[in-house]
C-alpha atoms as a PDB file:
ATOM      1  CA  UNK A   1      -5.437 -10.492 -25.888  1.00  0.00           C
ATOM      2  CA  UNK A   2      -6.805 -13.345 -23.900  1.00  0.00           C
ATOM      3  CA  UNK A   3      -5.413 -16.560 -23.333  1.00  0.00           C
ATOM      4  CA  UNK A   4      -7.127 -19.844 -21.855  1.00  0.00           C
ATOM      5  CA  UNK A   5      -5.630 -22.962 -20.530  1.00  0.00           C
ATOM      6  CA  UNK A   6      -7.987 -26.422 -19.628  1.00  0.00           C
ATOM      7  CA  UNK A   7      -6.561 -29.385 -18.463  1.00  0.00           C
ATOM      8  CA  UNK A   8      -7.398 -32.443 -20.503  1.00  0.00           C
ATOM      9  CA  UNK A   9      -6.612 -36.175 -19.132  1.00  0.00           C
ATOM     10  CA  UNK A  10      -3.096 -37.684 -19.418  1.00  0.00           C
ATOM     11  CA  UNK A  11      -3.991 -41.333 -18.995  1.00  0.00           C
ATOM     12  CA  UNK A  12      -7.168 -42.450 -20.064  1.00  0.00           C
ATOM     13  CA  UNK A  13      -6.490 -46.012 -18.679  1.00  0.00           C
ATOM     14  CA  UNK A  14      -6.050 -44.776 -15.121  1.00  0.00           C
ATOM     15  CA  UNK A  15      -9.323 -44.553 -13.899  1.00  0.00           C
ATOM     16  CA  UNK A  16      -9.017 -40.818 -12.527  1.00  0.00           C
ATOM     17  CA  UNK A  17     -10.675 -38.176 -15.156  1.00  0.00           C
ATOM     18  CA  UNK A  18      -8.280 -35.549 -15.165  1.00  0.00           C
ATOM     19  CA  UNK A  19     -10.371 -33.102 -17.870  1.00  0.00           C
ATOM     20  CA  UNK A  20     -11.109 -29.975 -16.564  1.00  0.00           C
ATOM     21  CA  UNK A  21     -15.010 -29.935 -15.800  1.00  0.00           C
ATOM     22  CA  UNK A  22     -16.272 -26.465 -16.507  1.00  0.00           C
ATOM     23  CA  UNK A  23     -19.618 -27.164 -14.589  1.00  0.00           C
ATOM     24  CA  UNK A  24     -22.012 -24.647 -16.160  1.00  0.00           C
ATOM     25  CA  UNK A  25     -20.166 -23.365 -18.929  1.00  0.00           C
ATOM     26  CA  UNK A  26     -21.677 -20.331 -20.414  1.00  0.00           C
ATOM     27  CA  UNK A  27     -23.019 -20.998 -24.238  1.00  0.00           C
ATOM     28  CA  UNK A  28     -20.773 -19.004 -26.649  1.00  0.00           C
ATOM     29  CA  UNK A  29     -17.564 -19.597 -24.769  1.00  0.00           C
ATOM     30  CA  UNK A  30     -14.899 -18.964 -27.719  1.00  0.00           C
ATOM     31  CA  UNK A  31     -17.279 -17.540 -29.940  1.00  0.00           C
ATOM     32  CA  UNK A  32     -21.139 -17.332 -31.213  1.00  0.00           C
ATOM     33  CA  UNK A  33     -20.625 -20.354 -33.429  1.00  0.00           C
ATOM     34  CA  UNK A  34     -19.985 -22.735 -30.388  1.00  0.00           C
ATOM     35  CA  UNK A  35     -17.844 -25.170 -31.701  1.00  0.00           C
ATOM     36  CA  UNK A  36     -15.166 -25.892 -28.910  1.00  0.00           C
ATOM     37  CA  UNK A  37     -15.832 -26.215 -24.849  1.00  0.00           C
ATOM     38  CA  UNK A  38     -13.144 -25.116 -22.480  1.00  0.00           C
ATOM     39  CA  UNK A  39     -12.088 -28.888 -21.983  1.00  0.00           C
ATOM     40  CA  UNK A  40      -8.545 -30.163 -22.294  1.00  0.00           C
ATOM     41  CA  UNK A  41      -7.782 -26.999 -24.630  1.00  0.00           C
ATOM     42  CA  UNK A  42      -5.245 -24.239 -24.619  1.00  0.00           C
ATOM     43  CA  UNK A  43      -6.129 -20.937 -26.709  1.00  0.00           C
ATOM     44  CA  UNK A  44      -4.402 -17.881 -27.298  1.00  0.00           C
ATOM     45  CA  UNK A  45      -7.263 -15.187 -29.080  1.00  0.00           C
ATOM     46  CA  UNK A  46      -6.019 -11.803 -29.935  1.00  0.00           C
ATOM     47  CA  UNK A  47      -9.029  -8.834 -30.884  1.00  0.00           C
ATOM     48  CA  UNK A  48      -8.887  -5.803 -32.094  1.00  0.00           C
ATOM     49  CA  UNK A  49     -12.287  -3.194 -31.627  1.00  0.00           C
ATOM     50  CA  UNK A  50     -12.427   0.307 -34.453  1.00  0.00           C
ATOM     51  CA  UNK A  51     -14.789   2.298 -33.698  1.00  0.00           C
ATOM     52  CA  UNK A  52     -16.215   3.290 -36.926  1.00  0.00           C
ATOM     53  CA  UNK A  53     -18.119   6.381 -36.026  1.00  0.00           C
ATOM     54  CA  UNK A  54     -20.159   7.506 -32.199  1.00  0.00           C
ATOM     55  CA  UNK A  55     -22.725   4.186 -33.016  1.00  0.00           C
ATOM     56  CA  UNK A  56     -20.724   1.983 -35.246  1.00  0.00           C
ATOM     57  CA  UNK A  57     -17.790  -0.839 -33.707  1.00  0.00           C
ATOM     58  CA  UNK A  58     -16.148  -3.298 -35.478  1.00  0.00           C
ATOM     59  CA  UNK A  59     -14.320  -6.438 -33.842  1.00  0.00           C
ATOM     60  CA  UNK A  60     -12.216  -8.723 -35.300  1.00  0.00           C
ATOM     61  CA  UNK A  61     -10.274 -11.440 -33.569  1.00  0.00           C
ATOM     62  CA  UNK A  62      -8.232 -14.915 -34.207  1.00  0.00           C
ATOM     63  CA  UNK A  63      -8.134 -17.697 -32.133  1.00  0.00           C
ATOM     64  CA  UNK A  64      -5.639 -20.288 -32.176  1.00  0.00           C
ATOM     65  CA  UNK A  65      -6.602 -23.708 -30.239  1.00  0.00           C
ATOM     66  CA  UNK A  66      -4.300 -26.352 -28.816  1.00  0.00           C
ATOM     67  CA  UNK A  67      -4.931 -29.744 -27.426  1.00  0.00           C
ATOM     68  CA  UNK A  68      -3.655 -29.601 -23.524  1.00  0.00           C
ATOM     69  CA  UNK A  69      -3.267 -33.218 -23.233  1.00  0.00           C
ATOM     70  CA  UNK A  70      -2.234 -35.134 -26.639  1.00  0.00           C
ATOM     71  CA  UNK A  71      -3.811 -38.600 -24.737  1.00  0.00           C
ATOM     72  CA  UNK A  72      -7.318 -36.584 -24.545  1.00  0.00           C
ATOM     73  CA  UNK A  73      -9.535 -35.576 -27.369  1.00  0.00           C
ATOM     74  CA  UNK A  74     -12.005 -32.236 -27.918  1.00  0.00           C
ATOM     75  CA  UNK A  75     -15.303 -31.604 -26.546  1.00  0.00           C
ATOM     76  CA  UNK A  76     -18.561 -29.477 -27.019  1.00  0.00           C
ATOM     77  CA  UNK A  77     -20.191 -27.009 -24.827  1.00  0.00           C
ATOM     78  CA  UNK A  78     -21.823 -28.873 -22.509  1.00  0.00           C
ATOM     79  CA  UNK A  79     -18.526 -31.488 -22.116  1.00  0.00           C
ATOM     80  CA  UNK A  80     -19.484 -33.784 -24.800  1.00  0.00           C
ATOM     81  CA  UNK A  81     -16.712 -35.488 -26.444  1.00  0.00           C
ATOM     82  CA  UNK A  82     -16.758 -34.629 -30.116  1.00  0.00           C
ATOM     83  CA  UNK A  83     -13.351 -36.411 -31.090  1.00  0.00           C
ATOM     84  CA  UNK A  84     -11.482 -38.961 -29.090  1.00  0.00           C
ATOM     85  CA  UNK A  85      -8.106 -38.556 -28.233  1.00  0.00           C
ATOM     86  CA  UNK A  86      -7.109 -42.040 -29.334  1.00  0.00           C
ATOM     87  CA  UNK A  87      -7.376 -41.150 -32.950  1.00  0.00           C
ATOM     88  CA  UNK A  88      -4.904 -38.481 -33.625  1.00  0.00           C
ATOM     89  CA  UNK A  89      -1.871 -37.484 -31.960  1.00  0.00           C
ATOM     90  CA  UNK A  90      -1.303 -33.489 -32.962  1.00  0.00           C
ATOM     91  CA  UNK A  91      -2.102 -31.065 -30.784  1.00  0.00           C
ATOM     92  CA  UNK A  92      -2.863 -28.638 -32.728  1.00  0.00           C
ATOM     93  CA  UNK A  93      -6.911 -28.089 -33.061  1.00  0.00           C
ATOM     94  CA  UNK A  94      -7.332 -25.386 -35.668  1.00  0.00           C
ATOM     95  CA  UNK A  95      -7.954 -21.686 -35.677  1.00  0.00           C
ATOM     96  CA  UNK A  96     -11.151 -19.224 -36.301  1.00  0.00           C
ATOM     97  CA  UNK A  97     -11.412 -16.090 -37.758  1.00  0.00           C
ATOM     98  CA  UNK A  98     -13.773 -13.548 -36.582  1.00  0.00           C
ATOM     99  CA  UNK A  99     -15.738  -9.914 -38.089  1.00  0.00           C
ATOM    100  CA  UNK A 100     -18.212  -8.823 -35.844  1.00  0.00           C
ATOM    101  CA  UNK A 101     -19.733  -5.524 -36.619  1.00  0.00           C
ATOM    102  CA  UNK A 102     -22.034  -3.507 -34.280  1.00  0.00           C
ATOM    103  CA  UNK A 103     -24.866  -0.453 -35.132  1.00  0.00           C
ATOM    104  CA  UNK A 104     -26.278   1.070 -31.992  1.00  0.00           C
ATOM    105  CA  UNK A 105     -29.538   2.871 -33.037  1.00  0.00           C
ATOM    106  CA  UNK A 106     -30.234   4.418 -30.167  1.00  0.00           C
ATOM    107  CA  UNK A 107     -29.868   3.540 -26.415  1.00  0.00           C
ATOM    108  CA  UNK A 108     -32.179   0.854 -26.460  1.00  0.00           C
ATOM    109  CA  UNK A 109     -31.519  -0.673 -29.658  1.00  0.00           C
ATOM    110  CA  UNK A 110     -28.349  -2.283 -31.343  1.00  0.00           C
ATOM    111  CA  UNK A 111     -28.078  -4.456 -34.570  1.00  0.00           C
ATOM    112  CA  UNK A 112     -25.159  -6.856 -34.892  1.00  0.00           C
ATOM    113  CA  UNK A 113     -24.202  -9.363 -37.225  1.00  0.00           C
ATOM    114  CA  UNK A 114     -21.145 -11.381 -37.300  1.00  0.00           C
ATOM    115  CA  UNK A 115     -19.156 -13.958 -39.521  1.00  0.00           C
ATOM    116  CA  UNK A 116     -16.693 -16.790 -38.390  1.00  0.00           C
ATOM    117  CA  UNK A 117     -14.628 -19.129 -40.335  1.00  0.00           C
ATOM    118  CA  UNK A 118     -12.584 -21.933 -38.651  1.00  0.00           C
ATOM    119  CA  UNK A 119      -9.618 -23.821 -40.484  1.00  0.00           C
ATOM    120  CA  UNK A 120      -9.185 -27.008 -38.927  1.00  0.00           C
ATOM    121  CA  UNK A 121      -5.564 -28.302 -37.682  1.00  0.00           C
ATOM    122  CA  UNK A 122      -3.795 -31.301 -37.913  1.00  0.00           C
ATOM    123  CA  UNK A 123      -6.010 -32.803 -35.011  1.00  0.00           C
ATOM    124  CA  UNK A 124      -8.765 -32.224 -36.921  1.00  0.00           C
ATOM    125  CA  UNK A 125      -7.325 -33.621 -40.372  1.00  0.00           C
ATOM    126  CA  UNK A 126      -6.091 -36.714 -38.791  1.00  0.00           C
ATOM    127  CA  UNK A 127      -9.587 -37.738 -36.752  1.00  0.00           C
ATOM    128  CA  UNK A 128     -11.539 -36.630 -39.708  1.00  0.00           C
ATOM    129  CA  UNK A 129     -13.258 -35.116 -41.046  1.00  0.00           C
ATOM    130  CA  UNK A 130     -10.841 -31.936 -41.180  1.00  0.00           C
ATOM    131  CA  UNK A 131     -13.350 -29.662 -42.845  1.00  0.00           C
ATOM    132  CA  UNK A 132     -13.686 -25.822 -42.668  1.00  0.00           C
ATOM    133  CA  UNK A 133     -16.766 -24.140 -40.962  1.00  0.00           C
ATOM    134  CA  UNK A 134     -18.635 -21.234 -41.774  1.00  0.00           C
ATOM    135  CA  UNK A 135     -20.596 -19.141 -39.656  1.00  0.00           C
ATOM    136  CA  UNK A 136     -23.019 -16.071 -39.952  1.00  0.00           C
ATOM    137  CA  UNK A 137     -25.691 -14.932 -37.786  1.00  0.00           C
ATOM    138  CA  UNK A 138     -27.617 -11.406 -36.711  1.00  0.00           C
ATOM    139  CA  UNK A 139     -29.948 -10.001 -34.261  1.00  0.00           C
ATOM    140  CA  UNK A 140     -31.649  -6.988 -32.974  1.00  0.00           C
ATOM    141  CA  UNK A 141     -31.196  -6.251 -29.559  1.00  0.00           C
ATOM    142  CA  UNK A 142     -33.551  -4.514 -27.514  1.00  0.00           C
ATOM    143  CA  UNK A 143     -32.516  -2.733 -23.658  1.00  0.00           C
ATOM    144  CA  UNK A 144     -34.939  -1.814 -21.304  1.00  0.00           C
END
């Protein structure tokens, strides 16, 4: 279980920015897909890891995101706003699902592969577009 909380800015006439600023956020923050920074966002993301046999894990996880201030919208990665604040009043973001699976090869070599849906909230649905998102991706990693 981990939880996150980032403060977002309660009054966007003020002049002071009160969103957290992350800096150098590292690029897959929530998940591979990248759709959420850690700006003005609380998220609560339970995982669970089987261990199918000696070379073969499988992770699944949920996370459930939150607007931290209502006044403040959501932003990327690298702290761009993607919706304002001004547009929608929920706070609640949306939610991703997550299957990761994992085949170590040998010591040097894994293959993973992973899928990720996200339903949006009502922040989403009321800033529109409230769509869902898909995700897949795999790769072949190689240790020295």
């Amino acid at each position: 279980m981990k939880a996150d909380v980032a403060s977002g800015d309660r009054d966007l006439t003020d002049g002071t920015l009160g969103t957290f600023n992350a800096l150098f956020p590292k690029g897959a923050y929530f998940s591979e897909a990248d759709l959420l920074g850690p700006y003005n966002l609380m998220d609560l993301h339970p995982s669970v890891e089987l261990s199918l046999t000696e070379r073969i894990s499988l992770t699944s996880d949920f996370d459930f995101f939150w607007r931290q201030s209502t006044n403040d919208g959501i932003y990327g990665i690298p702290g761009n706003l993607i919706r304002s604040g001004r547009a929608g009043s929920a706070r609640y973001v949306g939610s991703q699902a997550n299957l990761q699976i994992e085949w170590r090869l040998d010591r040097h070599i894994s293959l993973t592969s992973i899928y990720l849906h996200f339903f949006p909230g009502a922040f989403l649905k009321e800033t529109q577009p409230g769509r869902n998102v898909d995700f897949v991706a795999a790769w072949v990693t190689y240790k020295f």
